[in-house]
N, C-alpha and C. Protein backbone atom coordinates (compact mmCIF):
# COMPACT_ATOMS: atom_id res chain seq x y z
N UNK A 1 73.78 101.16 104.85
CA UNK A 1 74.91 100.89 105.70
C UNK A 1 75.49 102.19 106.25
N UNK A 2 75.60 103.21 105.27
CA UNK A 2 76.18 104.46 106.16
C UNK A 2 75.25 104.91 107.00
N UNK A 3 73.82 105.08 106.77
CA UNK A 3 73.02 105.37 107.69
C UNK A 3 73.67 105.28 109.04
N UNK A 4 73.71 103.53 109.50
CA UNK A 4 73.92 102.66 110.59
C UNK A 4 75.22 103.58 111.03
N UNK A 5 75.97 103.32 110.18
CA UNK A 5 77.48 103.77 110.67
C UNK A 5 77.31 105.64 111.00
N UNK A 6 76.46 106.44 110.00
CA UNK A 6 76.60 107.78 110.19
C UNK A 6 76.31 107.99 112.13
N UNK A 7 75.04 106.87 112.36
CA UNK A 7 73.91 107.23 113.85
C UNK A 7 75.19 107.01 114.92
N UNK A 8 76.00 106.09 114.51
CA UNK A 8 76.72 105.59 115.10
C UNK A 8 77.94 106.29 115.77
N UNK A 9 78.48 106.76 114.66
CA UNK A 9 80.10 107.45 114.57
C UNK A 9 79.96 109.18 114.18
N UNK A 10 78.86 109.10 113.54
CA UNK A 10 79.20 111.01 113.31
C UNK A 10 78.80 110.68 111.69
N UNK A 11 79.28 112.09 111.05
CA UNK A 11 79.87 111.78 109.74
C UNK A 11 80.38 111.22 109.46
N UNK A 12 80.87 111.21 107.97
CA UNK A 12 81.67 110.17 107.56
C UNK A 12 83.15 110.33 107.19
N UNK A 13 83.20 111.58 107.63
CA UNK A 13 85.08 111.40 107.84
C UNK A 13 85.17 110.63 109.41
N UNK A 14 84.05 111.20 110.45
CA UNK A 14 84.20 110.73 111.60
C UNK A 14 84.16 108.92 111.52
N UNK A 15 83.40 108.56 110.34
CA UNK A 15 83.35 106.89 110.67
C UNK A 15 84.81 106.24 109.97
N UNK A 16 85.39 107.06 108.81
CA UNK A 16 86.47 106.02 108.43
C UNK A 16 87.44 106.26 109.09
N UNK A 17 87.41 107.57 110.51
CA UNK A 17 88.68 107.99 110.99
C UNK A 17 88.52 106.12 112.05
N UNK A 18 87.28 106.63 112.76
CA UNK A 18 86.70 105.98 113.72
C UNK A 18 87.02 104.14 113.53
N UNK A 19 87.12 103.81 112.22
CA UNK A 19 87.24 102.43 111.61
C UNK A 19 88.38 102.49 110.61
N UNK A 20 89.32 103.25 110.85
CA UNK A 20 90.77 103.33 109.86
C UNK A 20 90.06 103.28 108.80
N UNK A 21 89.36 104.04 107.87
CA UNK A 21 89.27 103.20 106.60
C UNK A 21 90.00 104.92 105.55
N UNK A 22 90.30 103.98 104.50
CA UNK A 22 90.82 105.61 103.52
C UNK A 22 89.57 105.40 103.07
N UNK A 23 89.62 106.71 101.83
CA UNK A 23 88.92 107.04 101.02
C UNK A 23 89.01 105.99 99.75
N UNK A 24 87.65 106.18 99.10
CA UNK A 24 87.74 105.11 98.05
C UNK A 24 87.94 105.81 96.64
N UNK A 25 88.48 105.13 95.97
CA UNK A 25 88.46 105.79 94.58
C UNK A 25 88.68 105.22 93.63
N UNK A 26 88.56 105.46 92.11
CA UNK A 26 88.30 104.87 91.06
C UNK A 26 89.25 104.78 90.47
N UNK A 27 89.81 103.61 89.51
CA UNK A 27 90.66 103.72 88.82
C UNK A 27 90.74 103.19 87.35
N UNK A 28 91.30 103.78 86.67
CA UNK A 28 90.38 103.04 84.86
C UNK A 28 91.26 103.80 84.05
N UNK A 29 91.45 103.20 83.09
CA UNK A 29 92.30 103.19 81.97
C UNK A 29 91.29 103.43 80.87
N UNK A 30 91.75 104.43 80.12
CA UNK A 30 91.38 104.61 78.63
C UNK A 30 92.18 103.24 77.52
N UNK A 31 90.90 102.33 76.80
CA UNK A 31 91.89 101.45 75.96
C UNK A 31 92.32 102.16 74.52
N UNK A 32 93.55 102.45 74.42
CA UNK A 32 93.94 102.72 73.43
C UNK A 32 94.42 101.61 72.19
N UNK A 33 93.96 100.70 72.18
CA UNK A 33 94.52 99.64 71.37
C UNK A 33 93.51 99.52 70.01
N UNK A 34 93.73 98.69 69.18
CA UNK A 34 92.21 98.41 68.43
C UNK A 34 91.26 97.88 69.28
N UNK A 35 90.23 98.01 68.54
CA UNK A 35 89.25 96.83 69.08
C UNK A 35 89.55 95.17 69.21
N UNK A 36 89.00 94.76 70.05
CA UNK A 36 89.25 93.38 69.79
C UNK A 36 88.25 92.89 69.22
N UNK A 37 89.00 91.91 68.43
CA UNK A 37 88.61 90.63 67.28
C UNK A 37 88.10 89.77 67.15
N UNK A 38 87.06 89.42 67.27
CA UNK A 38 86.66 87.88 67.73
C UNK A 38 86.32 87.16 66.18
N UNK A 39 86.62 85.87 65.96
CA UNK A 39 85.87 85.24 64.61
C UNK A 39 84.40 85.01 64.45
N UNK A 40 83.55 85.07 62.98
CA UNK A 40 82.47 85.04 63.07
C UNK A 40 81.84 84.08 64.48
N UNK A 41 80.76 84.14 64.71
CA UNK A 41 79.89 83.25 65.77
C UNK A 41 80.38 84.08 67.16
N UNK A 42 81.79 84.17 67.48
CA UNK A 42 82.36 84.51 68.73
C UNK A 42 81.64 85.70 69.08
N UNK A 43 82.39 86.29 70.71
CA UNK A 43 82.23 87.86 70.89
C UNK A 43 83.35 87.86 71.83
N UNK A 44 83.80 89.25 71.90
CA UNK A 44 85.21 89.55 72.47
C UNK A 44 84.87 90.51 73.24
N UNK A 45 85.17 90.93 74.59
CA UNK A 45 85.35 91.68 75.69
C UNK A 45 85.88 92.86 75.30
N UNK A 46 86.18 93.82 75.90
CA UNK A 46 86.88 94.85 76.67
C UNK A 46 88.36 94.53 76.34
N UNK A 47 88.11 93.37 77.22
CA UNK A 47 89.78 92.95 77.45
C UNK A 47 90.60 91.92 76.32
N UNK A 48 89.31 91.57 75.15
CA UNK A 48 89.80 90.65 74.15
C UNK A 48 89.52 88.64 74.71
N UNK A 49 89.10 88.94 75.53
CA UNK A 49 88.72 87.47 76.20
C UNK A 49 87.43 87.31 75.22
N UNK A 50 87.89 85.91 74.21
CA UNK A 50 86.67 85.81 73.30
C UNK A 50 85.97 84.20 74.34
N UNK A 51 84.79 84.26 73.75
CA UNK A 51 83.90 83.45 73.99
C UNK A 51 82.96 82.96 72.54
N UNK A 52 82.43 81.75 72.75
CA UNK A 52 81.85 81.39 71.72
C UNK A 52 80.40 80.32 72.35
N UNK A 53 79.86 80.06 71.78
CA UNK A 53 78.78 79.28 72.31
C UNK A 53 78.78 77.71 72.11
N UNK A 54 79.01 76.86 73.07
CA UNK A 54 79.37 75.36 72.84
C UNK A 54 77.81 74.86 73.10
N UNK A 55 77.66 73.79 71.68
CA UNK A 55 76.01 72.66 71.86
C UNK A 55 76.74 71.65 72.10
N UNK A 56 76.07 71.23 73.50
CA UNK A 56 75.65 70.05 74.37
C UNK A 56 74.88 69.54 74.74
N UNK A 57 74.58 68.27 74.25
CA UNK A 57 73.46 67.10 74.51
C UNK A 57 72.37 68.17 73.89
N UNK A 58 71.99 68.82 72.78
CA UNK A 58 71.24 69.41 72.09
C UNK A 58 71.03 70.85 72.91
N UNK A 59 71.65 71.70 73.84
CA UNK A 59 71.62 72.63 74.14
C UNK A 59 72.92 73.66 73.71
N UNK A 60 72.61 74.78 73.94
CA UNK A 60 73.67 75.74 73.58
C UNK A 60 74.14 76.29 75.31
N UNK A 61 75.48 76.65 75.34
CA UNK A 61 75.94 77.25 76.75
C UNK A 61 76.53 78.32 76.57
């Protein structure tokens, strides 16, 4: 895609001037908390969002 846009507009300050765009950037947090917990069978995220595995009609999901 920048290719297209570089042939197009210049560089690439010239293309996000050229198409308003800002700069992109990252943003992220160090977790300082415990770990999260999940009960046996489960598993827990990042964020503590647990999940577990449900059998239906003889399958697992």
């Amino acid at each position: 895609m920048w290719h297209n846009l570089e042939a197009r507009f210049g560089d690439r300050e010239q293309v996000r001037a050229a198409l308003h765009l800002d700069g992109m950037a990252s943003v992220g947090a160090a977790h300082i908390g415990p770990p999260p917990v999940a009960p046996t069978g489960e598993s827990a995220d990042f964020w503590g969002i647990r999940r577990k595995p449900v059998v239906y009609e003889g399958r697992v999901y």
